[in-house]
C-alpha atoms as a PDB file:
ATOM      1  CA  UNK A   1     112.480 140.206 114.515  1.00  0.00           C
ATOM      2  CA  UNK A   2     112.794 140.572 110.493  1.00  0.00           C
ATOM      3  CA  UNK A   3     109.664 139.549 110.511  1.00  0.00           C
ATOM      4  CA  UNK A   4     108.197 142.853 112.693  1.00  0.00           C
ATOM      5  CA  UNK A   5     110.117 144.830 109.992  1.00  0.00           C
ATOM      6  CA  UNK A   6     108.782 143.720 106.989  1.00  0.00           C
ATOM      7  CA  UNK A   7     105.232 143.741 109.001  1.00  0.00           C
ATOM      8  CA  UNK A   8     106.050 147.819 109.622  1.00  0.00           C
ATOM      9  CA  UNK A   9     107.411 148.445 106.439  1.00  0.00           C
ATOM     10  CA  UNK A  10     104.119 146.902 104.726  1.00  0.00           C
ATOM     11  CA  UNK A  11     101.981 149.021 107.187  1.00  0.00           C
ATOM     12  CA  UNK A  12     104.244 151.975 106.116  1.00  0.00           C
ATOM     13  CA  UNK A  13     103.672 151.380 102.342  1.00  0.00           C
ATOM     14  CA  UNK A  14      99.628 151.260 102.701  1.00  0.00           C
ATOM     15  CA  UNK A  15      99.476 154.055 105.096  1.00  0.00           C
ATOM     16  CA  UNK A  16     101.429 156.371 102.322  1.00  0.00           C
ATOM     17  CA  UNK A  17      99.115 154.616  99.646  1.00  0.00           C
ATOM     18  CA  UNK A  18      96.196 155.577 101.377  1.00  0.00           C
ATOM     19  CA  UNK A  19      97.161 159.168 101.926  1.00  0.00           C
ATOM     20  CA  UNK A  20      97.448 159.556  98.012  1.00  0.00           C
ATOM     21  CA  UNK A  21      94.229 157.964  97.740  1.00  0.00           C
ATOM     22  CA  UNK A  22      92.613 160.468  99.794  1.00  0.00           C
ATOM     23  CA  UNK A  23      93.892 163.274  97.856  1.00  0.00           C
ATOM     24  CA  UNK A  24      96.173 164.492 100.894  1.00  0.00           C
ATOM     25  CA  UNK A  25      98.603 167.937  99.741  1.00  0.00           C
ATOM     26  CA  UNK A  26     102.058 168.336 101.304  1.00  0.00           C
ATOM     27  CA  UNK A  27     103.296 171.579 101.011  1.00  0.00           C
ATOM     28  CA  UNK A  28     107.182 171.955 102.404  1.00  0.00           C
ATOM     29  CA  UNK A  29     108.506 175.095 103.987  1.00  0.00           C
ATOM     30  CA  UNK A  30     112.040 175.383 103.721  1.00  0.00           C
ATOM     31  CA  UNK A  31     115.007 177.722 104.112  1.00  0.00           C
ATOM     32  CA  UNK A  32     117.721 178.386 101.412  1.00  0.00           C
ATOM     33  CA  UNK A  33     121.120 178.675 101.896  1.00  0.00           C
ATOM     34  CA  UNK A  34     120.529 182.628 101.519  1.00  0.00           C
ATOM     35  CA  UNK A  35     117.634 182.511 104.138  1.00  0.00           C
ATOM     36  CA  UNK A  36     115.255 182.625 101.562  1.00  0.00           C
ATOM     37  CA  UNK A  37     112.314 181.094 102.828  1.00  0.00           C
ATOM     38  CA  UNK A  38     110.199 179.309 100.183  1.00  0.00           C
ATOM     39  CA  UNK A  39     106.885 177.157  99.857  1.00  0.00           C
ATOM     40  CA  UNK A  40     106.988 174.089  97.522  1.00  0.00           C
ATOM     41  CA  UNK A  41     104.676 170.929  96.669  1.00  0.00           C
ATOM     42  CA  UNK A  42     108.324 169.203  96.489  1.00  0.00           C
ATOM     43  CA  UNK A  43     110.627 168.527  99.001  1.00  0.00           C
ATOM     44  CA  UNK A  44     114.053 171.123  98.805  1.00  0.00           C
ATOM     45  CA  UNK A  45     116.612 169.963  96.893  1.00  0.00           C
ATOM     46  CA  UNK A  46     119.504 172.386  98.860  1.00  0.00           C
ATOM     47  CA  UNK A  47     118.964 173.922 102.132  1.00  0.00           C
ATOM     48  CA  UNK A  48     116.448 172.899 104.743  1.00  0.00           C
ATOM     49  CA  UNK A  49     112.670 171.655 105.376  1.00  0.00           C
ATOM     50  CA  UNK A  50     111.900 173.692 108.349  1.00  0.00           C
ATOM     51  CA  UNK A  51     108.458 172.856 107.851  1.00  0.00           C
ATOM     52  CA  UNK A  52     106.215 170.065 106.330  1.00  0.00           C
ATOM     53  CA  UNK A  53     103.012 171.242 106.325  1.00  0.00           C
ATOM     54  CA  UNK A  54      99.790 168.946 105.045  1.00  0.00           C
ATOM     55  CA  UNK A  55      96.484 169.975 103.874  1.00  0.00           C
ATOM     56  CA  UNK A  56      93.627 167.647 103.443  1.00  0.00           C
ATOM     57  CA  UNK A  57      90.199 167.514 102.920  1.00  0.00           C
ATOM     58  CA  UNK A  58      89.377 171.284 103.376  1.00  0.00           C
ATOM     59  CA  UNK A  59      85.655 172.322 103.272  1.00  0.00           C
ATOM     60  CA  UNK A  60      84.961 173.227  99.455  1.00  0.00           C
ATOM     61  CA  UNK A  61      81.679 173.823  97.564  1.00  0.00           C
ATOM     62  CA  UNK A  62      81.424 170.678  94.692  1.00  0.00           C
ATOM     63  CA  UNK A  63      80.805 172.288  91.246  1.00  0.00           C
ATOM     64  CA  UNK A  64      77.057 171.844  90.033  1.00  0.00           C
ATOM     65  CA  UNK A  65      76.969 169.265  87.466  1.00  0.00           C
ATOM     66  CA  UNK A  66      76.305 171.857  84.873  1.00  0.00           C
ATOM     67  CA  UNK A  67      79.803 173.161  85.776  1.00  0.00           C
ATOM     68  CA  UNK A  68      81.810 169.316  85.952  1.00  0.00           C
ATOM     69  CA  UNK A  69      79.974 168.757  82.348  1.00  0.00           C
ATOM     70  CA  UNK A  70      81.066 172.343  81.014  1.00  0.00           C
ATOM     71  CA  UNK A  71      85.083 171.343  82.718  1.00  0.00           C
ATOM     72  CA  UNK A  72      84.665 168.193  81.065  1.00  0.00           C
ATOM     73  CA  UNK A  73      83.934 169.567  77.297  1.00  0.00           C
ATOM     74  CA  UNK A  74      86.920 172.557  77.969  1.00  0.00           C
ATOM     75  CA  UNK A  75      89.177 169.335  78.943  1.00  0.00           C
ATOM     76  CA  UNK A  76      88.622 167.108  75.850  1.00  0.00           C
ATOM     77  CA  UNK A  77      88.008 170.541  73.416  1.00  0.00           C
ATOM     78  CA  UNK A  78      89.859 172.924  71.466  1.00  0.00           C
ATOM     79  CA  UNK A  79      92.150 175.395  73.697  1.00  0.00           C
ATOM     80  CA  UNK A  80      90.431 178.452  74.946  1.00  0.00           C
ATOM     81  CA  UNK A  81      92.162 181.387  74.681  1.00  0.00           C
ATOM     82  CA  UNK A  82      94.529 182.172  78.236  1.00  0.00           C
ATOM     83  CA  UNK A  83      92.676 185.280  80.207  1.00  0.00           C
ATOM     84  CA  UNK A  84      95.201 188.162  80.789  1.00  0.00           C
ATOM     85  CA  UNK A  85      97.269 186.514  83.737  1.00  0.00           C
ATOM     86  CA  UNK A  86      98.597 188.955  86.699  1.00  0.00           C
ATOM     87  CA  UNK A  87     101.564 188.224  89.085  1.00  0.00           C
ATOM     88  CA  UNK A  88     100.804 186.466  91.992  1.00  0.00           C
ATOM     89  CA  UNK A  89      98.111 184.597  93.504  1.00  0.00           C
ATOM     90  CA  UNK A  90      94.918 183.703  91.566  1.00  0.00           C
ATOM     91  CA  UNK A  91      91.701 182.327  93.313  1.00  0.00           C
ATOM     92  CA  UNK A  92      89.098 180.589  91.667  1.00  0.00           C
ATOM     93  CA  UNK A  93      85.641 181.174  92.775  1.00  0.00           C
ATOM     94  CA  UNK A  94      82.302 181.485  92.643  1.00  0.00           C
ATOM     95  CA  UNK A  95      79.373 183.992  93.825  1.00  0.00           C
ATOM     96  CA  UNK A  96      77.276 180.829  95.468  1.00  0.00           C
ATOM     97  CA  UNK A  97      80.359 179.713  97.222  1.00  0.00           C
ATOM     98  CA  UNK A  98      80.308 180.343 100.660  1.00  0.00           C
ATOM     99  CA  UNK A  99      83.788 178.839 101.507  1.00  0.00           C
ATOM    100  CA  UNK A 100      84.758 181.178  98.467  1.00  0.00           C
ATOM    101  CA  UNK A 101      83.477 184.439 100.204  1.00  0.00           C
ATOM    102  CA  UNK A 102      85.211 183.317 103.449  1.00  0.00           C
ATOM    103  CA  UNK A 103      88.553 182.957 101.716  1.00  0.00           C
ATOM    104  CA  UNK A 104      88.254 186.376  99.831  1.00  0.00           C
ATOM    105  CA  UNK A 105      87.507 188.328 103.289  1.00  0.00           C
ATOM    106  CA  UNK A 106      90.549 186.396 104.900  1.00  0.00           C
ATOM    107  CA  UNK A 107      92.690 187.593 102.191  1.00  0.00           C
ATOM    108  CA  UNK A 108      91.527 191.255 102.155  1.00  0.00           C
ATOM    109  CA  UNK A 109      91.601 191.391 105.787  1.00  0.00           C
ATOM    110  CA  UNK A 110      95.511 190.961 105.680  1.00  0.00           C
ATOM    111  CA  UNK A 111      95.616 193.044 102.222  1.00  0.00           C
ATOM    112  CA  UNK A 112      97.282 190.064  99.877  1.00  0.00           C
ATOM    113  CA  UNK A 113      96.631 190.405  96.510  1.00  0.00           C
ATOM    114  CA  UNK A 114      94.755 188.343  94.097  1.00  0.00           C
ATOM    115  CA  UNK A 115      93.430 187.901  90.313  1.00  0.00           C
ATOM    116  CA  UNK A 116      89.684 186.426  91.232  1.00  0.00           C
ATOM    117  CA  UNK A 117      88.762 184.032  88.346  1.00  0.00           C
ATOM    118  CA  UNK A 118      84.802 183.540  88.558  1.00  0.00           C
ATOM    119  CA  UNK A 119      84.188 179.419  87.666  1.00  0.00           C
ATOM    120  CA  UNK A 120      81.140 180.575  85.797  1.00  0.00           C
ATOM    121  CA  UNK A 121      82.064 182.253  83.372  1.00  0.00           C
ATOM    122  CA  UNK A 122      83.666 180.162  79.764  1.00  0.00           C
ATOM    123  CA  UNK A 123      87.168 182.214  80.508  1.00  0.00           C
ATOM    124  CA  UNK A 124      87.487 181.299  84.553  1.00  0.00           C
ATOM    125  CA  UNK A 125      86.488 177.778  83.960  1.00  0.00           C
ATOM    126  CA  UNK A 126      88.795 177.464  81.112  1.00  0.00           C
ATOM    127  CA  UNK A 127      91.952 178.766  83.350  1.00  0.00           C
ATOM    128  CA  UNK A 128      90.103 176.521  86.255  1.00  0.00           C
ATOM    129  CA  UNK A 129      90.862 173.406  84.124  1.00  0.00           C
ATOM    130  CA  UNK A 130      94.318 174.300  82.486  1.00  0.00           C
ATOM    131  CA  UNK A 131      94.999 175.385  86.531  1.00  0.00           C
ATOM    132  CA  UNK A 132      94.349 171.576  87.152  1.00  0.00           C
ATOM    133  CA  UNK A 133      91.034 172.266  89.284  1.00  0.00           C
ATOM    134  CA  UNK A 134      89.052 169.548  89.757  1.00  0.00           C
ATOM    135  CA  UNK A 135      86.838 169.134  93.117  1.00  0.00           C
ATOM    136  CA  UNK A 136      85.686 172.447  94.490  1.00  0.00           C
ATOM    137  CA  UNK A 137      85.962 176.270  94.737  1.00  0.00           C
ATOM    138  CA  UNK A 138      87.664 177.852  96.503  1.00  0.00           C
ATOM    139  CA  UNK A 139      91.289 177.224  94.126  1.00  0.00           C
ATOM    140  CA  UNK A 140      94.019 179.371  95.327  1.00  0.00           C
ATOM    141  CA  UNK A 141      97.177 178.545  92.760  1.00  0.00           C
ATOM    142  CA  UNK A 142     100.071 180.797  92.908  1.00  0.00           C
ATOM    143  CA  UNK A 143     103.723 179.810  92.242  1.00  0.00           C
ATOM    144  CA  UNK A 144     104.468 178.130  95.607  1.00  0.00           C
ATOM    145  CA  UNK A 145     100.760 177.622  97.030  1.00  0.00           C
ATOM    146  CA  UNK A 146      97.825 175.398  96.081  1.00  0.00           C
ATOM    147  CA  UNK A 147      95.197 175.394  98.477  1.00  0.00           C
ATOM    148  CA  UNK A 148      91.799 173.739  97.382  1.00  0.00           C
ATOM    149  CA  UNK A 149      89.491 174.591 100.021  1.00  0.00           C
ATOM    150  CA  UNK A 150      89.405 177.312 102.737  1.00  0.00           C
ATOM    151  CA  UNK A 151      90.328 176.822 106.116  1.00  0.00           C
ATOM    152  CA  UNK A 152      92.184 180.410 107.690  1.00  0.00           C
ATOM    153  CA  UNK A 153      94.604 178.105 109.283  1.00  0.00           C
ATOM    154  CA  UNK A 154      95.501 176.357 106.126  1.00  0.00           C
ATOM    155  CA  UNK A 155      95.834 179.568 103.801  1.00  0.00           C
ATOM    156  CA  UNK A 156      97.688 181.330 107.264  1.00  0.00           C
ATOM    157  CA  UNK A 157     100.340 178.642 107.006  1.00  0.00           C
ATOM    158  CA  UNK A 158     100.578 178.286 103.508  1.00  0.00           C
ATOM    159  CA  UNK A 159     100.622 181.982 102.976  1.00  0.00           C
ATOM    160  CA  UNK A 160     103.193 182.848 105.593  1.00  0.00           C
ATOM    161  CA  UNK A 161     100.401 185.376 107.658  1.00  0.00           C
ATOM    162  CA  UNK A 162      99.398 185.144 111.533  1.00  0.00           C
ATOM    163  CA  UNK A 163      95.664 183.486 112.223  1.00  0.00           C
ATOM    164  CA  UNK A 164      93.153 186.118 112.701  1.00  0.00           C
ATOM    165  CA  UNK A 165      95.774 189.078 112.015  1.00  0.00           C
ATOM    166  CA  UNK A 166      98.045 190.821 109.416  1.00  0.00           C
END
C-alpha cells in the first residue's frame, strides 16, 4: 500500500514537472473578502480561488530571426529608454501577425482598451523584452493578465468578457 503512494506521488511530481516544461500559465480567479474579484499568476493569499484557469500553448506567430537577434542585443545592451506607458492593458504586436489582428478585433469588438506596442519598431521591442516576451506575438500584459497567444476563449476568461459578445 505505501508503496502505491510513493508510486502516485512520483507520478504527481513529473506530471507538475512536465507542465513547467511545457511552458503551461495558471492564472487564478479569486474573490476577496470585499467581493472584489481579481486575476493573479499566484494563488490568493486571503479570500477564495473561485477559479483556476490554465492557458497553454496558444497559437502565436514566432518572431523572425531578425527580431529574436534584435531581442537578444536589447537583452544583453544598454537600457532603452521606457515608451510613455498608459493604464491598463498593453498588447504587443505586429502588422504580419495574423493571431495579432484576431486579438485586436476581439478586443475592439467588446470596446476594452489597450496601448498597442508594434514588435518592430526599437521602442516596442525594447518594452517587449523588459515585458518578459519571449516566444510570439500576440503579448497581452496588464496588471492581472498575461496571455501569450490568442485564443477568444482564453482572453474571454482571462479578461472577465462573454465569448463572442460584450
Amino acid at each position: 500500500m505505501r508503496r502505491w503512494g510513493v508510486l502516485a506521488f512520483l507520478a504527481c511530481m513529473l506530471a507538475a514537472g512536465a507542465a513547467l516544461a511545457q511552458g503551461r500559465d495558471t492564472v487564478y480567479r479569486s474573490v476577496g473578502p470585499d467581493g472584489r474579484i481579481t486575476y493573479s499568476q499566484v494563488p490568493p493569499a486571503e479570500g477564495r480561488t473561485d477559479r483556476k484557469l490554465e492557458f497553454e500553448h496558444l497559437p502565436a506567430t514566432p518572431l523572425p530571426a531578425y527580431l529574436r537577434a534584435f531581442r537578444d542585443d536589447l537583452a544583453r545592451g544598454p537600457a532603452v529608454p521606457r515608451a510613455s506607458a498608459t493604464a491598463g492593458l498593453q498588447l504587443f504586436s505586429a502588422s504580419w501577425c495574423v493571431y495579432c489582428r484576431q486579438a485586436k478585433a476581439w478586443l475592439a469588438a467588446r470596446g476594452v482598451g489597450y496601448q498597442e506596442l508594434d514588435i518592430d519598431s526599437p521602442g516596442g521591442m525594447a518594452e517587449f523584452v523588459r515585458a518578459g516576451g519571449k516566444g510570439g506575438v500576440p503579448l497581452l500584459v496588464g496588471a492581472q493578465v498575461r496571455l501569450q497567444g490568442f485564443s477568444e476563449s482564453a482572453y474571454g476568461a482571462a479578461l472577465g468578457a462573454p465569448p463572442g459578445g460584450r
